[in-house]
N, C-alpha and C. Protein backbone atom coordinates (compact mmCIF):
# COMPACT_ATOMS: atom_id res chain seq x y z
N UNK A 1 -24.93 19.67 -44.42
CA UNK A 1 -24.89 19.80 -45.85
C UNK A 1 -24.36 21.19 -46.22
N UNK A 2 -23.39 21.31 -46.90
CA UNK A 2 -22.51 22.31 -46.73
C UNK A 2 -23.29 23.25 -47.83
N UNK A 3 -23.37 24.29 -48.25
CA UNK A 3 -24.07 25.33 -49.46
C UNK A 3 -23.44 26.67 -49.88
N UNK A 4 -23.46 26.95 -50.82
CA UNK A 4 -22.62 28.29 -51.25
C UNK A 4 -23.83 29.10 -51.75
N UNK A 5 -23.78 30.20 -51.63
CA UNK A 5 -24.83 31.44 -52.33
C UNK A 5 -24.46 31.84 -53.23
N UNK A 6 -25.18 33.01 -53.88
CA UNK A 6 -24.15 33.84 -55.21
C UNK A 6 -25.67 34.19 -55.51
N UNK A 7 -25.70 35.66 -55.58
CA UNK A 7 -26.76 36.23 -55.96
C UNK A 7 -25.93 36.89 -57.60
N UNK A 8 -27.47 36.87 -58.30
CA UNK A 8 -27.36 37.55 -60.15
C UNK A 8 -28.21 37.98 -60.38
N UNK A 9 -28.40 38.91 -60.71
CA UNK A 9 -29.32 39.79 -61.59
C UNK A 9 -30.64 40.09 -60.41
N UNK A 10 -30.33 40.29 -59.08
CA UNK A 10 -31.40 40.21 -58.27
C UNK A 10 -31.63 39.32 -57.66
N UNK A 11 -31.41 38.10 -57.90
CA UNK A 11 -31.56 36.44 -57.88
C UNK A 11 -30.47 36.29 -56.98
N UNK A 12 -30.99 34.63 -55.86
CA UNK A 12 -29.78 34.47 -55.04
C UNK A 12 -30.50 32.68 -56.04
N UNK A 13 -29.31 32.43 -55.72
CA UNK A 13 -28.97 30.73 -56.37
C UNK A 13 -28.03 29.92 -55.24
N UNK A 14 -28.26 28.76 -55.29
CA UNK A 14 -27.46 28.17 -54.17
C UNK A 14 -27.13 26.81 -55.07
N UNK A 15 -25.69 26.11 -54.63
CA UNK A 15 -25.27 24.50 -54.54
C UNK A 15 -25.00 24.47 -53.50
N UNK A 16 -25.53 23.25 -53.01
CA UNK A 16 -25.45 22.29 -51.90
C UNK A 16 -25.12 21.02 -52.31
N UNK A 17 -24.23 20.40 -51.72
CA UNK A 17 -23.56 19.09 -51.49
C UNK A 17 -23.71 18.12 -50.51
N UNK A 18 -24.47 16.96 -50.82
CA UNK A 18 -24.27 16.04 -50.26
C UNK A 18 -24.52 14.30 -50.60
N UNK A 19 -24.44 13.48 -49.66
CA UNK A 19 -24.37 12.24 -50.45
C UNK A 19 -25.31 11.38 -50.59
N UNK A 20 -25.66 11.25 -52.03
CA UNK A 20 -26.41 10.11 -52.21
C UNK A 20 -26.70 8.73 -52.24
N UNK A 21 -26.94 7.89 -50.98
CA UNK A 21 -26.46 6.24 -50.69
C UNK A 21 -26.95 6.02 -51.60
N UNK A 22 -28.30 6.10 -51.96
CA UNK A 22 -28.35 5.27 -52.98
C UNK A 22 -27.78 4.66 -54.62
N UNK A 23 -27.41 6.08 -54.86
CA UNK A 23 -26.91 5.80 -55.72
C UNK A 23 -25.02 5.91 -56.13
N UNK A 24 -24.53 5.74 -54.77
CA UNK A 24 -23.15 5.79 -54.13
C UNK A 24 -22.55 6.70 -54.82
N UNK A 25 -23.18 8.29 -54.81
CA UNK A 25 -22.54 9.51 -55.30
C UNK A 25 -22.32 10.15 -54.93
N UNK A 26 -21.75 11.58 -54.92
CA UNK A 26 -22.40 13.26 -54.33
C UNK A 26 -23.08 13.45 -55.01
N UNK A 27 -24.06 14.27 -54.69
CA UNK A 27 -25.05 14.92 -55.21
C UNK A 27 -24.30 16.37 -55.12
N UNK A 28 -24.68 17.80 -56.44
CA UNK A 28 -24.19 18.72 -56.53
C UNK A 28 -25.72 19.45 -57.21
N UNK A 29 -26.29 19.86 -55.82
CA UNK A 29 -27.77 20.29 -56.57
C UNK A 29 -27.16 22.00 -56.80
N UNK A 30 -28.46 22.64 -58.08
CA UNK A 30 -28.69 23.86 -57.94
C UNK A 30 -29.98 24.21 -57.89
N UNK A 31 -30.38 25.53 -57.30
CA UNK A 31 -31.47 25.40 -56.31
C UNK A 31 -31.32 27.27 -56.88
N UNK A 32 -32.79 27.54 -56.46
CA UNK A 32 -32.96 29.18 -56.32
C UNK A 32 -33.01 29.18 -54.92
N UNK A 33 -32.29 30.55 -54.09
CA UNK A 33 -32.65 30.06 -52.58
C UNK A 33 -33.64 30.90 -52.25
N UNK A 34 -34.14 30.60 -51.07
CA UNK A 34 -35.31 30.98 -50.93
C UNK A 34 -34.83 31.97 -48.92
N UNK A 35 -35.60 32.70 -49.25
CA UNK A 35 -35.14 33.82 -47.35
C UNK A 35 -34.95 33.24 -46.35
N UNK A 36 -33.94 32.96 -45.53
CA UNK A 36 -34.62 32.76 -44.75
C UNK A 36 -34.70 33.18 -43.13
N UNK A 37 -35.57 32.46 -42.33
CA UNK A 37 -36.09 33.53 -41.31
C UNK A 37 -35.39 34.45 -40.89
N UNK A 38 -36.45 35.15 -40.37
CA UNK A 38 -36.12 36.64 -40.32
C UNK A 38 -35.01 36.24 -38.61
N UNK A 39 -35.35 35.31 -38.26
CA UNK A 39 -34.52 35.16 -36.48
C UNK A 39 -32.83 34.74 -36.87
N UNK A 40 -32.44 34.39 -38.09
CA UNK A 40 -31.45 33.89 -38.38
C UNK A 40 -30.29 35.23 -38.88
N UNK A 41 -29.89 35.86 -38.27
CA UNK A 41 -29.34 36.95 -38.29
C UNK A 41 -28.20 36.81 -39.20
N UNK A 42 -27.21 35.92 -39.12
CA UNK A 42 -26.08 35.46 -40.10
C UNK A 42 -26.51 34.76 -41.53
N UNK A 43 -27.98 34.22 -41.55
CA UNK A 43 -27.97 33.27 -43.01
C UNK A 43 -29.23 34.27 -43.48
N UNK A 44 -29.21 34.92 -44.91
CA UNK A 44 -30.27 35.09 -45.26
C UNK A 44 -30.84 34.35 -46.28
N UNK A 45 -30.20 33.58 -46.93
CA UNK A 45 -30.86 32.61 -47.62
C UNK A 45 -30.74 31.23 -47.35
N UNK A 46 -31.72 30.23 -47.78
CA UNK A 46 -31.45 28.72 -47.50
C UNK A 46 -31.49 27.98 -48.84
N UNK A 47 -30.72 27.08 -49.14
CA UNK A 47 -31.20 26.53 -50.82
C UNK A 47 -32.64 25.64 -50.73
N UNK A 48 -33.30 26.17 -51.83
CA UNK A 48 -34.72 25.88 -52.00
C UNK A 48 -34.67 24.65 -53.06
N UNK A 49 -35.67 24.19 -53.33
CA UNK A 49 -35.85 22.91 -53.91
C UNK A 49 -34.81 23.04 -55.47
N UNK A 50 -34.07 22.05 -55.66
CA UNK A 50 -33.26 22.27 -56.66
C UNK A 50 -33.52 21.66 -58.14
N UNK A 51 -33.36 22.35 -59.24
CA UNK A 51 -33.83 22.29 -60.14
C UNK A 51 -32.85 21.49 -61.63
N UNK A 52 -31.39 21.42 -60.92
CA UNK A 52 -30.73 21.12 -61.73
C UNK A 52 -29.55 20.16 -60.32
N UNK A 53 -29.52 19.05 -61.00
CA UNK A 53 -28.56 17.86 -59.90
C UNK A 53 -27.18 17.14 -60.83
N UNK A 54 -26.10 17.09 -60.04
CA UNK A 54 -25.33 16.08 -60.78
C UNK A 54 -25.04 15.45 -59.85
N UNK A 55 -25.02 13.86 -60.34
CA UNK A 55 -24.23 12.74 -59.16
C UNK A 55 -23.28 12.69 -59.81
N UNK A 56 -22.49 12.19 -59.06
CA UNK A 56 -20.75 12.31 -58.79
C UNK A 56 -20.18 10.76 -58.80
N UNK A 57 -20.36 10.12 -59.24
CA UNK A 57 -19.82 9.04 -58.73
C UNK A 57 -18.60 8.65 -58.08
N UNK A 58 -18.59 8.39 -56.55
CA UNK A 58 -16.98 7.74 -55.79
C UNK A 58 -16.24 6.53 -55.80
N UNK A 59 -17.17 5.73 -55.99
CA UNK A 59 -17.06 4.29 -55.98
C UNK A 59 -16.59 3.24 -57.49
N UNK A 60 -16.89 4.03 -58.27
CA UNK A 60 -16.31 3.05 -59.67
C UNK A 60 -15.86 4.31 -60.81
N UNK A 61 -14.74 4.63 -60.70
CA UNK A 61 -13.89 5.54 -61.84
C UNK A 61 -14.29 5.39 -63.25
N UNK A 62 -14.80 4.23 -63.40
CA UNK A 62 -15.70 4.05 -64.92
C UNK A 62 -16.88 4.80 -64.93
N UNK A 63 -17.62 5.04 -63.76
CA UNK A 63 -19.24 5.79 -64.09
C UNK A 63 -19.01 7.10 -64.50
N UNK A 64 -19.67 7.58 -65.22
CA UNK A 64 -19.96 9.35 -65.82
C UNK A 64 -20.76 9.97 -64.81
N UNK A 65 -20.47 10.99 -64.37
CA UNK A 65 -21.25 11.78 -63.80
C UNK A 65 -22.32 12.07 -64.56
N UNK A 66 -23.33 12.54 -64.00
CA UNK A 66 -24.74 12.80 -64.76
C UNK A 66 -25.04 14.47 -64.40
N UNK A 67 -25.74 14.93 -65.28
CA UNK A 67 -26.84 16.00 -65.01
C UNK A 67 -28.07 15.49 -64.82
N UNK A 68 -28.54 15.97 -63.78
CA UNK A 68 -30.51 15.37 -63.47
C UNK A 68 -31.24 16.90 -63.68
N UNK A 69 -32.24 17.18 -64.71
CA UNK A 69 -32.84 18.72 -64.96
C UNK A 69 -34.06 17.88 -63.92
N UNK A 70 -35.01 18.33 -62.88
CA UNK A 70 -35.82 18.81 -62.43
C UNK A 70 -36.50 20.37 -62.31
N UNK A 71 -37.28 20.28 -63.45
CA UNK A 71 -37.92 21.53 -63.45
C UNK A 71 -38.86 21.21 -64.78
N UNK A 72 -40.03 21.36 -63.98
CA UNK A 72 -41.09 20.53 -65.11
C UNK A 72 -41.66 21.66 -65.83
N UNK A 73 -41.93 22.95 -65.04
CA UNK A 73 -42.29 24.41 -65.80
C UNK A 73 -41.20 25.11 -66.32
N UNK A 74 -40.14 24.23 -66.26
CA UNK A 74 -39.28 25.47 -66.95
C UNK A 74 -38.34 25.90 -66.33
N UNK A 75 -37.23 25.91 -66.21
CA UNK A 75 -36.42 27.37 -65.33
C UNK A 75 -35.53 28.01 -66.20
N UNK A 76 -35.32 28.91 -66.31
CA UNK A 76 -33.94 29.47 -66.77
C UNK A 76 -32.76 30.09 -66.50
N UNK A 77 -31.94 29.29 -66.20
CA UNK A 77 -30.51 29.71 -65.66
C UNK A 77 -29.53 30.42 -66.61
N UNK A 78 -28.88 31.50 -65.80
CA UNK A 78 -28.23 32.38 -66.30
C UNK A 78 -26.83 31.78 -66.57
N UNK A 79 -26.20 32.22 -67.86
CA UNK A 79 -25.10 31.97 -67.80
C UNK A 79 -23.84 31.51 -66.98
N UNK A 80 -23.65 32.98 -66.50
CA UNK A 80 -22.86 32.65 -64.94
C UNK A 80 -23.23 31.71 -64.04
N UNK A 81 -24.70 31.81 -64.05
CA UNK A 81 -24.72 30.80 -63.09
C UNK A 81 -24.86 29.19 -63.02
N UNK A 82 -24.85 28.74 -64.52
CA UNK A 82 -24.50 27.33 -65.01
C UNK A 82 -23.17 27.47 -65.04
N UNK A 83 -22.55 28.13 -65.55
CA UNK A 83 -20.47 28.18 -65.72
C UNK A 83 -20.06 28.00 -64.27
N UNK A 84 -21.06 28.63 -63.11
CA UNK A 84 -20.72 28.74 -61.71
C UNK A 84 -20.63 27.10 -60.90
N UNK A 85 -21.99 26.75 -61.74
CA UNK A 85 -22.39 24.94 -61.45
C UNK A 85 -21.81 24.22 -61.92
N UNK A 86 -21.36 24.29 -62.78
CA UNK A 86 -20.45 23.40 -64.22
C UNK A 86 -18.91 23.46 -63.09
N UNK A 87 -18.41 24.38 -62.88
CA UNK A 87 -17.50 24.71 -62.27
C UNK A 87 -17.69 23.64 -60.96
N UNK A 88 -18.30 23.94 -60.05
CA UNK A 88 -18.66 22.78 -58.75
C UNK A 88 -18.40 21.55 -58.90
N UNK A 89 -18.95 21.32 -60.03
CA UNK A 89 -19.19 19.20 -60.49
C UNK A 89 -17.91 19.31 -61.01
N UNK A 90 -17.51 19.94 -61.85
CA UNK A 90 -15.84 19.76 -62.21
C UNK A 90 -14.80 19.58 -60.94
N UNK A 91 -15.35 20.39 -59.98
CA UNK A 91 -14.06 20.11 -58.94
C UNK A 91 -14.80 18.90 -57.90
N UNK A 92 -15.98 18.91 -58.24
CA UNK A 92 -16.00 17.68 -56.71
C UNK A 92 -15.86 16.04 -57.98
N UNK A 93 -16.48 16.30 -59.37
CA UNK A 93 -15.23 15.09 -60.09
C UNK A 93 -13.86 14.56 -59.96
N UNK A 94 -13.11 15.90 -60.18
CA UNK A 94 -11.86 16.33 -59.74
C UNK A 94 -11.16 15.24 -58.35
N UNK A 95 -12.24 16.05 -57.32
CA UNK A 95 -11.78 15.44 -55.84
C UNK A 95 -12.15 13.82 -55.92
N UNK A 96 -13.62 13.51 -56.34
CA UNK A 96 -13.52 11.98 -56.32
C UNK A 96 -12.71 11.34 -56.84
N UNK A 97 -12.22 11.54 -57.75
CA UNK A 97 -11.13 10.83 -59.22
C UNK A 97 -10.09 10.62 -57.92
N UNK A 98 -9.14 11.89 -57.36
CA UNK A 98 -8.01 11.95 -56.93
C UNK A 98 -8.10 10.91 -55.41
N UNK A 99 -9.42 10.87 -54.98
CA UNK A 99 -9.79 10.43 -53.59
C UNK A 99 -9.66 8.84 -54.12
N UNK A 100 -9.96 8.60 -55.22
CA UNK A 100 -10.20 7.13 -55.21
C UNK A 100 -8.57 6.55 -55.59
N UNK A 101 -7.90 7.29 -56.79
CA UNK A 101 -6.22 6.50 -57.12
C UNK A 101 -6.18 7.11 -55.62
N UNK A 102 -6.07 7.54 -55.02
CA UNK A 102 -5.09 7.26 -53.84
C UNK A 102 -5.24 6.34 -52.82
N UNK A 103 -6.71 5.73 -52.82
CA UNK A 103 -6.70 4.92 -52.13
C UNK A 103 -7.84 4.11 -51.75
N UNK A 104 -8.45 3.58 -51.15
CA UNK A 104 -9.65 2.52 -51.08
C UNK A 104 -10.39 3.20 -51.32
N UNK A 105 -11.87 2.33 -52.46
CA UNK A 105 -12.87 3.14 -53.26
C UNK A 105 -13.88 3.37 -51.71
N UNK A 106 -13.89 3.10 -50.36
CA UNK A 106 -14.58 3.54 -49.55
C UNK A 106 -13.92 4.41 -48.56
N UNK A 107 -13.03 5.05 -49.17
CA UNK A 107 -12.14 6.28 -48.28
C UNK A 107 -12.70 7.46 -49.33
N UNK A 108 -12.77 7.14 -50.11
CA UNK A 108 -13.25 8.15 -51.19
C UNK A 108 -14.42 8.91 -51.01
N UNK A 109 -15.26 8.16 -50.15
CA UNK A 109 -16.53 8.71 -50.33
C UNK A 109 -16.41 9.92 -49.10
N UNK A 110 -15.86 9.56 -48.16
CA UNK A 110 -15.33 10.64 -47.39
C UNK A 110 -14.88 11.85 -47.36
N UNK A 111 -13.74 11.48 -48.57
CA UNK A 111 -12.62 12.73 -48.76
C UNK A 111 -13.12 13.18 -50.02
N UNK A 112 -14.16 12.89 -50.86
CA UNK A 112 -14.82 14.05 -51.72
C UNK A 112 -15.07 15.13 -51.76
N UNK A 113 -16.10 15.70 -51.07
CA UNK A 113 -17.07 16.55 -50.47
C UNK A 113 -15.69 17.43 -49.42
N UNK A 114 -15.12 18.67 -50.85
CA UNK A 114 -14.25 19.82 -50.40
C UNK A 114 -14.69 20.79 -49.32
């Protein structure tokens, strides 16, 4: 499951990508990340439980992508870093749209996920 970092204001934030069978999408979570171990010399953060989700739909060019908010106390995301997320689901939309006219709606689900 592939993940990008980007620390703000002190804060590290993560999206991670990957696919949801059930509901034949990508998933494009955002997540606060959380440290991690101290033995992992190259990664210092890991994405932590995510608070804001969009599915992607690959399979039918008619479905809307969604926003899913999980966060029952609250969170508050910084500017940049929704324009940063907003940005993600725009291009892995982007890639499904282009993955599917080019060719079978189950090649798509493949060649999404940049």
């Amino acid at each position: 499951m592939p993940a990008e970092l980007r620390k703000h204001a002190g804060r590290h934030y993560a999206i991670q990508f990957h696919y949801a069978l059930p509901d034949d999408s990508w998933s494009v979570e955002l997540s606060e990340a959380v440290p991690a171990p101290a033995a992992w010399a190259e990664t210092t953060h890991l994405p932590g439980p995510p608070f804001l989700a969009a599915l992607v739909p690959d399979e039918d060019p008619d479905l809307e992508p969604t926003v899913h908010v999980f966060s029952p106390d609250g969170h508050a995301v910084p500017y940049e870093i929704m324009q940063w997320f907003m940005e993600e689901v725009a291009d892995q939309v982007e890639r499904c749209r282009i993955a599917f006219e080019q060719g079978e709606p189950e090649a798509a689900q493949g060649s999404c996920n940049g």
